[in-house]
Protein backbone atom coordinates (compact mmCIF):
# COMPACT_ATOMS: atom_id res chain seq x y z
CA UNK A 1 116.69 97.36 98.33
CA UNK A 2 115.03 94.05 98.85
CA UNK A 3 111.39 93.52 98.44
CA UNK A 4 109.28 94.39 101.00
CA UNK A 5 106.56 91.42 102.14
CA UNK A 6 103.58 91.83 104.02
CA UNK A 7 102.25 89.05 105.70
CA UNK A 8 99.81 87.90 108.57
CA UNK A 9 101.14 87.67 112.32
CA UNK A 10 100.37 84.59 113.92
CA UNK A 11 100.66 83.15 117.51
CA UNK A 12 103.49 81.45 115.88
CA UNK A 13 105.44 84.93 115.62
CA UNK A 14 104.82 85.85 119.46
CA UNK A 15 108.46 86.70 120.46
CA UNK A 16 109.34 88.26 117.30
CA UNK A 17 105.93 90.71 117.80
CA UNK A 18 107.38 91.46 121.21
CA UNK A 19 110.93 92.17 119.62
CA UNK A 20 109.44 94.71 117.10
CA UNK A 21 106.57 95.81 119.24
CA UNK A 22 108.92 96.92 121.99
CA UNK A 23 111.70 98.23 119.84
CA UNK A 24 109.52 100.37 117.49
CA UNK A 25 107.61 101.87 120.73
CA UNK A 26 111.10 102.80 122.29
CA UNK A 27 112.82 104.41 118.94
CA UNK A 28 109.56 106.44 118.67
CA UNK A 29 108.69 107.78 122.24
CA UNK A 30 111.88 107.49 124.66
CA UNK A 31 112.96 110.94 123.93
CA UNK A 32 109.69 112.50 124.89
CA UNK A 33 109.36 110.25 128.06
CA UNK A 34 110.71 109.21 131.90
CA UNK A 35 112.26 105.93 131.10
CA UNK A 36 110.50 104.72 134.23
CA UNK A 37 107.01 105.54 132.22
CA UNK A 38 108.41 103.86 129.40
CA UNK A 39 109.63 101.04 130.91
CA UNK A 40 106.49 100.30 132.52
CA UNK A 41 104.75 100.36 129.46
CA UNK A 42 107.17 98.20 127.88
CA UNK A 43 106.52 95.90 130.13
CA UNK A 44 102.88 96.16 130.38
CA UNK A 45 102.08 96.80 126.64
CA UNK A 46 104.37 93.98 125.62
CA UNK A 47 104.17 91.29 128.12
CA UNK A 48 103.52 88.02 126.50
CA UNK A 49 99.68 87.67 128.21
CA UNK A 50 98.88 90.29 126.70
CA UNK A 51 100.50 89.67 123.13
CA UNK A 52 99.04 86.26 123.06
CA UNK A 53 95.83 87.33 124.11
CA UNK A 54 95.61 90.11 121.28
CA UNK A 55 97.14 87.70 118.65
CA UNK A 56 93.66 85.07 119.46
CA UNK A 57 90.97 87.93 119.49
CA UNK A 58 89.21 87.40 116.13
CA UNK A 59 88.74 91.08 116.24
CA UNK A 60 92.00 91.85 116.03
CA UNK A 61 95.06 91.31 113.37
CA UNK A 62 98.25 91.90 113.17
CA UNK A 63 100.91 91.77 109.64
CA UNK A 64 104.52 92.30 109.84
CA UNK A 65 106.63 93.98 107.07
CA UNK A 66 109.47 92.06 106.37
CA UNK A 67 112.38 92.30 103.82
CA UNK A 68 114.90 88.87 103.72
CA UNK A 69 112.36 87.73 106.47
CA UNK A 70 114.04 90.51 108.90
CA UNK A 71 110.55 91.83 110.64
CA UNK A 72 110.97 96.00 109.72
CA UNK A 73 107.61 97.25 110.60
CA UNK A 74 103.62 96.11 111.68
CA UNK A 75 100.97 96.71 111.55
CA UNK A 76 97.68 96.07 114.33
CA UNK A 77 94.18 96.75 113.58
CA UNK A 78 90.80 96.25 115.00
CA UNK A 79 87.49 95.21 114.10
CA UNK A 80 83.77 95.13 116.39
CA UNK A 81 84.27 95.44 119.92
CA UNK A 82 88.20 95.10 120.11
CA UNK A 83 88.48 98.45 119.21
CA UNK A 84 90.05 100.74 121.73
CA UNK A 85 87.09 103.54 121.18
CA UNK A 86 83.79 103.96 119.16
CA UNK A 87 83.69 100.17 118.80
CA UNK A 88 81.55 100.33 116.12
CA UNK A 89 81.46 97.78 113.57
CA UNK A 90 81.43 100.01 110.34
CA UNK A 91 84.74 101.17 111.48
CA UNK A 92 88.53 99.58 111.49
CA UNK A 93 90.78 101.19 114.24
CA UNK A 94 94.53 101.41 113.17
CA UNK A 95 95.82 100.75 116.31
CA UNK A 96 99.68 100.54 115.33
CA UNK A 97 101.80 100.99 112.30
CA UNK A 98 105.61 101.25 113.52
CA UNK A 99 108.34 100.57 111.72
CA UNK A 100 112.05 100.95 112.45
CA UNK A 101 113.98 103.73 112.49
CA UNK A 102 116.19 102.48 109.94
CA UNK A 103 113.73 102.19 107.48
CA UNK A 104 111.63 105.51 107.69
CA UNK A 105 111.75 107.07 104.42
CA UNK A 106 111.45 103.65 102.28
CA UNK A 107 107.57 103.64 102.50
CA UNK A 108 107.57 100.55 104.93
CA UNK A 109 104.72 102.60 106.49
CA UNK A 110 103.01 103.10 103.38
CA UNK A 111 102.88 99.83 102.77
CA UNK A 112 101.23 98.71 106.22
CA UNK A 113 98.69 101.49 105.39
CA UNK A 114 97.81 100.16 102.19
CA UNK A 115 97.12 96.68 103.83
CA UNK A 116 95.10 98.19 106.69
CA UNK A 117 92.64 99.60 104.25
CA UNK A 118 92.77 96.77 101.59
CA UNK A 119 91.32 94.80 104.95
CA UNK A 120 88.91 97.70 105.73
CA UNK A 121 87.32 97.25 102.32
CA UNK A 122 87.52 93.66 102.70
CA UNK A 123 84.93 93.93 105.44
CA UNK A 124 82.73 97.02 104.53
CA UNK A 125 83.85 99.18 106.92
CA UNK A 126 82.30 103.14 105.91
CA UNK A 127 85.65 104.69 107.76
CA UNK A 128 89.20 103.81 109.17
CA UNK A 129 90.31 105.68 112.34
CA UNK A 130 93.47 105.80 114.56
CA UNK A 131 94.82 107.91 117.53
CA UNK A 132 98.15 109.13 116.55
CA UNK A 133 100.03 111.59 119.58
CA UNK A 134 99.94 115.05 119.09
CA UNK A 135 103.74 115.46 119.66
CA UNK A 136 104.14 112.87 116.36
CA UNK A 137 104.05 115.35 113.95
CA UNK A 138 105.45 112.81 111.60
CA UNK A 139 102.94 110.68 111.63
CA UNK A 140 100.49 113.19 111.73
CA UNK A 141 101.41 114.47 108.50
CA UNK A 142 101.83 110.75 107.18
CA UNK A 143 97.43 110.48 108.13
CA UNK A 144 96.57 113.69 106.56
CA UNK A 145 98.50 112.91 103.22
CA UNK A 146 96.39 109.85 103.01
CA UNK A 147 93.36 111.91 103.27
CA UNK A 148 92.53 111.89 107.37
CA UNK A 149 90.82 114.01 109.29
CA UNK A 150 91.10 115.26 112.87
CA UNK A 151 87.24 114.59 114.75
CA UNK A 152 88.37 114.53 118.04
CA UNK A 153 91.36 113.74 121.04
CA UNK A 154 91.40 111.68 123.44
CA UNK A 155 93.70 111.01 126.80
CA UNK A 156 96.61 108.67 126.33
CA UNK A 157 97.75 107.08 129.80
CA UNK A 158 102.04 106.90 129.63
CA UNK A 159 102.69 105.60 132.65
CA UNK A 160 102.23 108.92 135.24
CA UNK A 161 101.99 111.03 132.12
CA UNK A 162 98.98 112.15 130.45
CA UNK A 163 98.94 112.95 126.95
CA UNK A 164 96.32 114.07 124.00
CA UNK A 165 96.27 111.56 121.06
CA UNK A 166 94.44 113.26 118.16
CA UNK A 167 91.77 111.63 117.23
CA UNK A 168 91.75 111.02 112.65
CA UNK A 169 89.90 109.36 110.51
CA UNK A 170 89.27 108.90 106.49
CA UNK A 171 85.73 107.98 105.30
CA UNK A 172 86.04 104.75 102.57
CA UNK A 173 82.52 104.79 101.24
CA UNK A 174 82.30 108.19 99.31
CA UNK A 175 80.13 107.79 96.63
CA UNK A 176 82.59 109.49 94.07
């Protein structure tokens, strides 16, 4: 297999963050969901105003993985007030790592997660924290091999549907 590249999204890349934005989203949560609710939030989540407007908040990056230059996988955090909770600035929110079906199992994800908290150190944050869907017990298992911890959950709006995100995150300053 090719080598895997991580770089930086930039406003540059808009249509291609829609592409895997929207794709990734659908692969992981159509079965679970109306495709009305889903299409909605396709559409919503996705739109280009809202893309570009993410993509300019300096409190807020996003990297692609990439292997031949084929986008596989991203990557969004955030920083400060961009964060979707707690906003506090000793923290970095992992708002998204997706990557595509095809590539689960070749540590695409692994690799995003290693970036988010290379960037995390980079700016002194004391703990990393994402929402991940309770029903994702994939990915659940993915944060608590890498050391995270459930603190609370929080209501996730699909749509019509309600749903509890769990709540995880790993400290980064331990004084080991």
């Amino acid at each position: 297999m090719s080598n895997i590249e991580i770089r930086k999204v930039t406003t540059n890349d808009l249509e291609e963050l829609q592409k895997i934005g929207r794709l990734t989203f659908y692969e992981t949560f159509a079965s679970g969901n109306t495709e009305e609710n889903m299409n909605k939030y396709l559409d919503e989540g996705f739109s280009f105003t809202k893309l570009t407007t993410e993509l300019s908040d300096n409190n807020a990056e996003f990297y692609f993985a990439t292997i031949d230059n084929k986008v596989i996988g991203y990557l969004k955090l955030n920083f400060g007030q961009s964060q979707t909770e707690l906003q506090d600035n000793k923290a970095v929110e992992i708002e998204r790592i997706y990557v595509l079906k095809e590539y689960h199992g070749k540590s695409v994800g692994q690799l995003l997660y290693d970036q988010a908290i290379k960037i995390a150190r980079q700016k002194n944050a004391d703990y990393v924290w994402l929402g991940v869907w309770e029903e994702n017990p994939r990915a659940i298992n993915f944060y608590k091999k890498n050391g995270f911890v459930e603190f609370d959950k929080h209501i996730f709006k699909l749509g019509n549907d309600e749903q509890t995100d769990i709540m995880m995150k790993l400290k980064l300053n331990d004084n080991k």
